[in-house]
PDB file of N, CA and C in Angstrom:
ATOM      1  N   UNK A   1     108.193  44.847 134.831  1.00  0.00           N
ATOM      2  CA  UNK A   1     108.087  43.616 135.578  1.00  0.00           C
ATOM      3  C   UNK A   1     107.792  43.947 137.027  1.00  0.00           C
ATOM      4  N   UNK A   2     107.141  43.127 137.575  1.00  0.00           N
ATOM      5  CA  UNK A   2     106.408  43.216 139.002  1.00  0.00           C
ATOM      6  C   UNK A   2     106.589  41.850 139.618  1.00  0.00           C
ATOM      7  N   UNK A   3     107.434  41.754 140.496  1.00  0.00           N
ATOM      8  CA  UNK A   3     107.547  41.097 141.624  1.00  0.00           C
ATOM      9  C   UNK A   3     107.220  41.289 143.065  1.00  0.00           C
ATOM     10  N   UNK A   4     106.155  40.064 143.577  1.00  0.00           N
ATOM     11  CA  UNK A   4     105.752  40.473 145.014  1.00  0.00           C
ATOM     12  C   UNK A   4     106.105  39.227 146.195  1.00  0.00           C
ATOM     13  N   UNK A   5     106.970  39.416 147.020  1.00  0.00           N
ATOM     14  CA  UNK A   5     107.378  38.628 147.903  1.00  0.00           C
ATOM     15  C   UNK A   5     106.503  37.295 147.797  1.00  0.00           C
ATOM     16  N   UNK A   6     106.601  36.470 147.909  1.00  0.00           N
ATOM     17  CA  UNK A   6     105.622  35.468 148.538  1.00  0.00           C
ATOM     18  C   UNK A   6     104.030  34.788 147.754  1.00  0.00           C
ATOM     19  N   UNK A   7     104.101  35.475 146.660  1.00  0.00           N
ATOM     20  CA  UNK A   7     103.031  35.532 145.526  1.00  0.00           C
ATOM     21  C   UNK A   7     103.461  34.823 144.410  1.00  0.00           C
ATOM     22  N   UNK A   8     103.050  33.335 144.245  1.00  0.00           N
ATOM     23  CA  UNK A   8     102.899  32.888 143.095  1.00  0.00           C
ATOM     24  C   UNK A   8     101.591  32.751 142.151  1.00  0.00           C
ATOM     25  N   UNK A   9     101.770  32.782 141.136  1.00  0.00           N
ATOM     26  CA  UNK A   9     101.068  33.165 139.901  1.00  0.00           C
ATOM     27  C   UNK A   9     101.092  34.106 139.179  1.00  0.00           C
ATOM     28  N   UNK A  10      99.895  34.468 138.790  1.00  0.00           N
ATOM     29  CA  UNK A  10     100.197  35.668 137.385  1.00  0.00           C
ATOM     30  C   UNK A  10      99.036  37.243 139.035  1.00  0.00           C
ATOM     31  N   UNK A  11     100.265  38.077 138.443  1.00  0.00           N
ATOM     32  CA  UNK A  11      99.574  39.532 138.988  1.00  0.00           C
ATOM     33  C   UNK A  11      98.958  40.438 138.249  1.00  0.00           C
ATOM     34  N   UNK A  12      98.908  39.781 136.806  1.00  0.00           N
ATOM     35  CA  UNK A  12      97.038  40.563 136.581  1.00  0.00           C
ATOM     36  C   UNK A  12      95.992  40.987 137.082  1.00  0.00           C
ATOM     37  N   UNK A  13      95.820  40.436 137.603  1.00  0.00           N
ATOM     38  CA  UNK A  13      94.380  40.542 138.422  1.00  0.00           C
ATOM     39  C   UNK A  13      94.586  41.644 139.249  1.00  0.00           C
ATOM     40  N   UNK A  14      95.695  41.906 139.816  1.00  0.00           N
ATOM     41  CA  UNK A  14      96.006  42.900 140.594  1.00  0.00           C
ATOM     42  C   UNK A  14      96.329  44.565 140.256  1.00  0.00           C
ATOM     43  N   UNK A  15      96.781  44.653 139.085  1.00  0.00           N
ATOM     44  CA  UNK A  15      97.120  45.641 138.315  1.00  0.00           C
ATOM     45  C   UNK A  15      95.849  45.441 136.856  1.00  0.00           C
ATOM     46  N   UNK A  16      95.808  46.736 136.586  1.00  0.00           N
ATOM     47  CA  UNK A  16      94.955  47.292 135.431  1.00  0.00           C
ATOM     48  C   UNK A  16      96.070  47.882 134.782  1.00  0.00           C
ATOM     49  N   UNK A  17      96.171  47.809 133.156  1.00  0.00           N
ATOM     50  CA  UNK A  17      97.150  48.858 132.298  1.00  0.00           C
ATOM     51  C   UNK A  17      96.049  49.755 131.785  1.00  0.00           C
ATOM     52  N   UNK A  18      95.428  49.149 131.584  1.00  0.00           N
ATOM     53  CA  UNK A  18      94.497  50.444 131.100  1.00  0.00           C
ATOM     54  C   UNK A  18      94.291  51.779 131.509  1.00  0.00           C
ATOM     55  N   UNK A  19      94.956  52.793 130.888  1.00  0.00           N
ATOM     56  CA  UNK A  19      95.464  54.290 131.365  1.00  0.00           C
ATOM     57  C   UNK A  19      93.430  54.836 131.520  1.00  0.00           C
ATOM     58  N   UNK A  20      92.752  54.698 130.828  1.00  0.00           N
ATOM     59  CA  UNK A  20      91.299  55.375 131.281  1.00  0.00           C
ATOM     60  C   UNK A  20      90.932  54.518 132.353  1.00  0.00           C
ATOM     61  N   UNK A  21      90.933  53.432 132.860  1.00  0.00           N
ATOM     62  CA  UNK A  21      90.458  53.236 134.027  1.00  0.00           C
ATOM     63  C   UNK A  21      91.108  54.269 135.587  1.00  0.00           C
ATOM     64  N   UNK A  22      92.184  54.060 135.039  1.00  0.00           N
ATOM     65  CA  UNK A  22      93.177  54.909 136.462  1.00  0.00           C
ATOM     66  C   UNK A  22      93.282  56.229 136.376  1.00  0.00           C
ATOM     67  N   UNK A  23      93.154  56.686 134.677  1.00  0.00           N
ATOM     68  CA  UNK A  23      93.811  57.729 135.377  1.00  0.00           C
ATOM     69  C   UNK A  23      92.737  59.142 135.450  1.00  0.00           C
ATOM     70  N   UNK A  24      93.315  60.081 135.983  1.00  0.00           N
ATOM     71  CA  UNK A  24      91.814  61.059 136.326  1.00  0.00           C
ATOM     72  C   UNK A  24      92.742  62.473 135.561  1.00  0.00           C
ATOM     73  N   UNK A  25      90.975  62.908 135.157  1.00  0.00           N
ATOM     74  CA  UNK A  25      91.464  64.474 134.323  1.00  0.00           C
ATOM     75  C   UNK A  25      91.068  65.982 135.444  1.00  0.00           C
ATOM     76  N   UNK A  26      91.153  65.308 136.744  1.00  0.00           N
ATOM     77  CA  UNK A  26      91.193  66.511 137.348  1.00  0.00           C
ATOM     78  C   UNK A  26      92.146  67.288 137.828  1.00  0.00           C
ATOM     79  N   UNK A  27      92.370  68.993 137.425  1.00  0.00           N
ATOM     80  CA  UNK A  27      93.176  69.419 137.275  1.00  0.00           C
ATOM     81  C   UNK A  27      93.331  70.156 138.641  1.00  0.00           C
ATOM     82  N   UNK A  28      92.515  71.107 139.745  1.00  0.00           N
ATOM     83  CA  UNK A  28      92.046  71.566 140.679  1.00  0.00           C
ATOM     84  C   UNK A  28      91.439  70.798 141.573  1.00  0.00           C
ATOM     85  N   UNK A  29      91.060  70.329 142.703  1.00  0.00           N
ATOM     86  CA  UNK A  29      90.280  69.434 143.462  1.00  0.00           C
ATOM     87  C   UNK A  29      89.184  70.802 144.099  1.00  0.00           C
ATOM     88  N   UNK A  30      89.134  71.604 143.594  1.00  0.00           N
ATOM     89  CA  UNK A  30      87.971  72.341 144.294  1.00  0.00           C
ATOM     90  C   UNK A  30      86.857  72.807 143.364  1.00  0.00           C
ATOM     91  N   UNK A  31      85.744  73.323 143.881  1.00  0.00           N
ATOM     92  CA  UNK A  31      84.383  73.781 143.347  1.00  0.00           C
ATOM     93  C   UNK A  31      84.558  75.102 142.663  1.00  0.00           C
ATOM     94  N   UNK A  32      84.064  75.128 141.509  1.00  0.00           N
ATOM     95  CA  UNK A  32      84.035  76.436 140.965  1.00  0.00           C
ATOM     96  C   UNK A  32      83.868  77.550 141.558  1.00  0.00           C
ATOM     97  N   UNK A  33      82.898  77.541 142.327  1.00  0.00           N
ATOM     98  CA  UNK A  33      82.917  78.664 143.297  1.00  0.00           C
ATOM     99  C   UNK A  33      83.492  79.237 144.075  1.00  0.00           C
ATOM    100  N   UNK A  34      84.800  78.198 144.368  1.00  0.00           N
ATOM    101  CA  UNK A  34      86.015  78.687 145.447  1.00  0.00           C
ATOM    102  C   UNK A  34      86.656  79.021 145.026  1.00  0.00           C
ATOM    103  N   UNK A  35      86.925  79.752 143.197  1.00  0.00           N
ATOM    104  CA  UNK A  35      87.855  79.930 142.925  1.00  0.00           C
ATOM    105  C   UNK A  35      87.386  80.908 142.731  1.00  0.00           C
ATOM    106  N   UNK A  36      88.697  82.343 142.942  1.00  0.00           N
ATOM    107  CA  UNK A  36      88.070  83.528 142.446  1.00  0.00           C
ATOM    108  C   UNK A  36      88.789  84.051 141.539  1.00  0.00           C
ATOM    109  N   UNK A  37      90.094  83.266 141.669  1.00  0.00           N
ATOM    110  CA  UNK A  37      91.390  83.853 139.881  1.00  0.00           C
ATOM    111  C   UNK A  37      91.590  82.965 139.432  1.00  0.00           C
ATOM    112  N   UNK A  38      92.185  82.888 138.098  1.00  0.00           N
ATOM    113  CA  UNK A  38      92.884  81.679 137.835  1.00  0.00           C
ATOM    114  C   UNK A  38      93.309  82.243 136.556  1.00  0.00           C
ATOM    115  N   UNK A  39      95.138  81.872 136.625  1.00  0.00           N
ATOM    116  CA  UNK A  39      96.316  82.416 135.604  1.00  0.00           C
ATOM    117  C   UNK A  39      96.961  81.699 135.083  1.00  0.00           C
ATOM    118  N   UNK A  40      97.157  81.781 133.861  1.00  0.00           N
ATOM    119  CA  UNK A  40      97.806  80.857 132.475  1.00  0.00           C
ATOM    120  C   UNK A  40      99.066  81.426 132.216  1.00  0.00           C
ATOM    121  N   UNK A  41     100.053  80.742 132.918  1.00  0.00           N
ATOM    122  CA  UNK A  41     101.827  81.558 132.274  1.00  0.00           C
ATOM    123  C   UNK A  41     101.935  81.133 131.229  1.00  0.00           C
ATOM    124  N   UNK A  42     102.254  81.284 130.093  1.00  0.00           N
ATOM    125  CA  UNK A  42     103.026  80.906 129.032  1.00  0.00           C
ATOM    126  C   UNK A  42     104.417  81.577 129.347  1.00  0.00           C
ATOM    127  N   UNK A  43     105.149  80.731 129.512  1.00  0.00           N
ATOM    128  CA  UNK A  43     106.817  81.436 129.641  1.00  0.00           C
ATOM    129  C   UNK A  43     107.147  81.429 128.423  1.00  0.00           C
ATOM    130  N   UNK A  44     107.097  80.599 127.195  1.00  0.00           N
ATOM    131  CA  UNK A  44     107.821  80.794 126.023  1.00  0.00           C
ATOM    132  C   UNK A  44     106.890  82.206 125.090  1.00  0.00           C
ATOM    133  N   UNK A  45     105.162  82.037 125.467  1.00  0.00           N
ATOM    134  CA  UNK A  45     105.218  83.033 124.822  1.00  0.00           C
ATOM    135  C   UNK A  45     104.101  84.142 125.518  1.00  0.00           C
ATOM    136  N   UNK A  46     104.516  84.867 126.510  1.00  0.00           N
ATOM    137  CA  UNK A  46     103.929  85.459 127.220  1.00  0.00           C
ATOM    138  C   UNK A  46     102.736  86.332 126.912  1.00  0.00           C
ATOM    139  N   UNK A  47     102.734  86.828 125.674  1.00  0.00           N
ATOM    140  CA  UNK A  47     101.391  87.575 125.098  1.00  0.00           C
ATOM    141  C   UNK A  47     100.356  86.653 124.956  1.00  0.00           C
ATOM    142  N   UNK A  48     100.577  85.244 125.459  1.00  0.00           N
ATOM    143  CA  UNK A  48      99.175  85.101 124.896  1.00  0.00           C
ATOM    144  C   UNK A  48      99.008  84.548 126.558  1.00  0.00           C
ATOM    145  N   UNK A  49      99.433  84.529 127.516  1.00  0.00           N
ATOM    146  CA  UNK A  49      99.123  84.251 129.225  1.00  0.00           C
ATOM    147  C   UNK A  49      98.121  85.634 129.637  1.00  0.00           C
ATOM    148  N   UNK A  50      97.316  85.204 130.506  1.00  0.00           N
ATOM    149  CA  UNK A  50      95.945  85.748 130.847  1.00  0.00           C
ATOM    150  C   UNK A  50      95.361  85.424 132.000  1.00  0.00           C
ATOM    151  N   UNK A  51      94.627  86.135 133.118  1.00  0.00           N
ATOM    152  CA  UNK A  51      94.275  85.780 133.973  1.00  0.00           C
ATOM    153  C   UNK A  51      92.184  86.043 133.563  1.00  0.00           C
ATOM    154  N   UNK A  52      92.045  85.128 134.817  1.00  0.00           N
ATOM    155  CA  UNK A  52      90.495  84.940 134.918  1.00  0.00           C
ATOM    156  C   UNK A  52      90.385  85.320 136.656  1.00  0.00           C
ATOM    157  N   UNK A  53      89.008  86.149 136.290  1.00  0.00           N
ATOM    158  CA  UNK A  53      88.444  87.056 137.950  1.00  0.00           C
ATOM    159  C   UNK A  53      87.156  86.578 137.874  1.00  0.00           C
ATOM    160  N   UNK A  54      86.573  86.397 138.954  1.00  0.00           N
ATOM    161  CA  UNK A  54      85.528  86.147 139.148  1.00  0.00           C
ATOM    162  C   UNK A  54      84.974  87.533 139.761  1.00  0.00           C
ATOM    163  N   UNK A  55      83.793  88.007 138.904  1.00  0.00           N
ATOM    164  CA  UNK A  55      83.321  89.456 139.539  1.00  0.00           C
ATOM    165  C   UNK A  55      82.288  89.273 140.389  1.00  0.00           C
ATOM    166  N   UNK A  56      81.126  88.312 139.877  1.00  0.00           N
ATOM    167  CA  UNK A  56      79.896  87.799 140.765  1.00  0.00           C
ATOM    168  C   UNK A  56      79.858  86.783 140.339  1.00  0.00           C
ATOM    169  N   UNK A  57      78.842  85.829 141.020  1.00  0.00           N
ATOM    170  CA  UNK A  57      78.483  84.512 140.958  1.00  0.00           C
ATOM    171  C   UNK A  57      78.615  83.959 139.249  1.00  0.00           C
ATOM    172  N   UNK A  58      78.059  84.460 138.771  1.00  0.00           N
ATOM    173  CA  UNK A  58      78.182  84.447 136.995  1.00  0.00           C
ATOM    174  C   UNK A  58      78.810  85.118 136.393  1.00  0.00           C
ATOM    175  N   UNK A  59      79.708  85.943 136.698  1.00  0.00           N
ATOM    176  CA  UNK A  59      80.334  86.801 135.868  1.00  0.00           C
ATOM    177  C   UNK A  59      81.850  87.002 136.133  1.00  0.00           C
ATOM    178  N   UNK A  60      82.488  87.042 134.884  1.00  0.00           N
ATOM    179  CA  UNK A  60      84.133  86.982 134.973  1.00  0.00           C
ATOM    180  C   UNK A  60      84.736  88.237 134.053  1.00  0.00           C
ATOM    181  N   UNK A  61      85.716  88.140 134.302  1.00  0.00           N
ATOM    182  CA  UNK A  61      86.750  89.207 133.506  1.00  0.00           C
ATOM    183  C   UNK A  61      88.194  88.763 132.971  1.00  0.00           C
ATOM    184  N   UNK A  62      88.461  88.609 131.486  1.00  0.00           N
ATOM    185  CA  UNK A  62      89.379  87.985 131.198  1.00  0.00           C
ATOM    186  C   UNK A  62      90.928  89.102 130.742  1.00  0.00           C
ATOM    187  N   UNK A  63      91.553  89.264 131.798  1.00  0.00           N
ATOM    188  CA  UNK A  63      93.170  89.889 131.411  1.00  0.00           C
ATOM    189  C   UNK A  63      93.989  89.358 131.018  1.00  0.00           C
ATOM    190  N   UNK A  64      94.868  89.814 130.011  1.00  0.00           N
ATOM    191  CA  UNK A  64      95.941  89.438 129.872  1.00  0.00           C
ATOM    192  C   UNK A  64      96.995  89.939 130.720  1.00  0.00           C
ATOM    193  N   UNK A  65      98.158  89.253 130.415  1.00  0.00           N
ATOM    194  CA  UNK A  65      98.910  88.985 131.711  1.00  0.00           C
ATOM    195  C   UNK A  65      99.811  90.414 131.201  1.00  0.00           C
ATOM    196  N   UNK A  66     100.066  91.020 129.777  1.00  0.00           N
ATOM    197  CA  UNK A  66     100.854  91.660 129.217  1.00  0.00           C
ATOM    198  C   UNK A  66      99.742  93.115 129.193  1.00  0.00           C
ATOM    199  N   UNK A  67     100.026  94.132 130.057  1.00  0.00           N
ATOM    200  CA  UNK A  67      99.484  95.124 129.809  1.00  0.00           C
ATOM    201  C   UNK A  67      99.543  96.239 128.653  1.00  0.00           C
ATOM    202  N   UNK A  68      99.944  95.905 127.802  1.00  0.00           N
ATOM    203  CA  UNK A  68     100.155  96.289 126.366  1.00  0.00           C
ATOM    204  C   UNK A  68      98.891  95.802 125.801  1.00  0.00           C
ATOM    205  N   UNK A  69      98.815  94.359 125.918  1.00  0.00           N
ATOM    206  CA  UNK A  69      97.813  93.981 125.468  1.00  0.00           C
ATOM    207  C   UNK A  69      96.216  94.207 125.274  1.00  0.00           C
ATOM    208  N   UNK A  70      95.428  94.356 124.585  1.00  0.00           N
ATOM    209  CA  UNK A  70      94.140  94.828 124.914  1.00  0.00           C
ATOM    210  C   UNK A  70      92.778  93.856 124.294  1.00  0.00           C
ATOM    211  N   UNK A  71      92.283  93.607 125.098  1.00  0.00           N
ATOM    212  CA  UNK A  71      90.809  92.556 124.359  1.00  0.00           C
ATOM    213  C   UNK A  71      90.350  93.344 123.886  1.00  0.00           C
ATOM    214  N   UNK A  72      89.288  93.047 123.331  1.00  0.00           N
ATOM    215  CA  UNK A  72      89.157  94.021 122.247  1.00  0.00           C
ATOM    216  C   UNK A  72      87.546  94.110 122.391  1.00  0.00           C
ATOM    217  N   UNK A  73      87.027  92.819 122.528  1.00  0.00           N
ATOM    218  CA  UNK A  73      85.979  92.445 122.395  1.00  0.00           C
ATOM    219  C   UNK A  73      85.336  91.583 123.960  1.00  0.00           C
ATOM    220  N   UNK A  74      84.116  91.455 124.046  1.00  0.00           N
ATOM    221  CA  UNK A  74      83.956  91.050 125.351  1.00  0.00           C
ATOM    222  C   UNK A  74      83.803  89.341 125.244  1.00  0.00           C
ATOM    223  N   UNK A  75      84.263  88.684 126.056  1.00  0.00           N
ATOM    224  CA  UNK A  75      84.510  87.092 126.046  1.00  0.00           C
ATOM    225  C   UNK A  75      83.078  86.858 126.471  1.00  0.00           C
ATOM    226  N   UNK A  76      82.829  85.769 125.781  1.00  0.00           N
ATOM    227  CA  UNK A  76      81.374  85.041 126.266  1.00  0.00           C
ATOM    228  C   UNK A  76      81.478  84.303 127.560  1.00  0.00           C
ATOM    229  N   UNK A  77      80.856  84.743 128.514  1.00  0.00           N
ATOM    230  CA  UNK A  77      80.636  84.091 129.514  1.00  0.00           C
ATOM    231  C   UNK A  77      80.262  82.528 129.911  1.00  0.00           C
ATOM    232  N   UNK A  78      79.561  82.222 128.758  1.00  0.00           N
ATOM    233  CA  UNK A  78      79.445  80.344 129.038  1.00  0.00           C
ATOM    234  C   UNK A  78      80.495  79.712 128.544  1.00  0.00           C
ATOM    235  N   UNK A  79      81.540  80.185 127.989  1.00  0.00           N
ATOM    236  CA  UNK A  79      82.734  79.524 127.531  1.00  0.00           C
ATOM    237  C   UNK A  79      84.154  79.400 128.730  1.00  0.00           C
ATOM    238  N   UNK A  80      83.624  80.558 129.631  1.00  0.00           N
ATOM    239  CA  UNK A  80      84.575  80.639 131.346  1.00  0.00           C
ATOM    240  C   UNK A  80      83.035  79.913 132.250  1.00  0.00           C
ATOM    241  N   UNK A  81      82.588  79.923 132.330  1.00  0.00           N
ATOM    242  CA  UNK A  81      81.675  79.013 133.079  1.00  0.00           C
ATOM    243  C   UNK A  81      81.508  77.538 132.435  1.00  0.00           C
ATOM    244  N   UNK A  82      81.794  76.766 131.348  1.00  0.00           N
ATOM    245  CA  UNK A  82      81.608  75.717 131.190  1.00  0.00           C
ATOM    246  C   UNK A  82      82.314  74.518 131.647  1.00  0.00           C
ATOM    247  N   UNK A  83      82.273  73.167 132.162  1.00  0.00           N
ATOM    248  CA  UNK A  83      83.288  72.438 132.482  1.00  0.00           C
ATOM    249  C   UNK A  83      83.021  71.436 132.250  1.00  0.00           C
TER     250      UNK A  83
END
């Protein structure tokens, strides 16, 4: 319920419920390019947390956060560049 001092009628008009009009899926407010790491904690299950490097303009490097751990294989690059 929404009450506004001095306002009679209906406050529809004023408010939207509709969660896709309002709400936004941005997670970072900056440009890809300004980022040069970016790290995934998993606290419950730490082997699978991993960091991302930016080496050059197009090119990244994906670590895990657990140095035990080892990739094995090389990550496709348009899958860390896509958004």
């Amino acid at each position: 319920m929404t009450y506004l001092p001095g306002t009679l009628g209906y406050l529809t008009p004023r408010f939207n419920t509709d969660g896709e009009l309002w709400r936004t899926r941005m997670l970072f407010n900056y440009k890809p390019e300004e980022i040069k790491t970016l790290s995934v904690e998993y606290h419950s299950a730490t082997q699978n947390s991993f960091t991302i490097n930016r080496v050059t303009k197009d090119s990244f490097e994906v670590l895990p956060s657990d140095e035990k751990i080892r990739i094995k294989e090389a990550y496709p690059q348009k899958y860390i560049r896509s958004i």
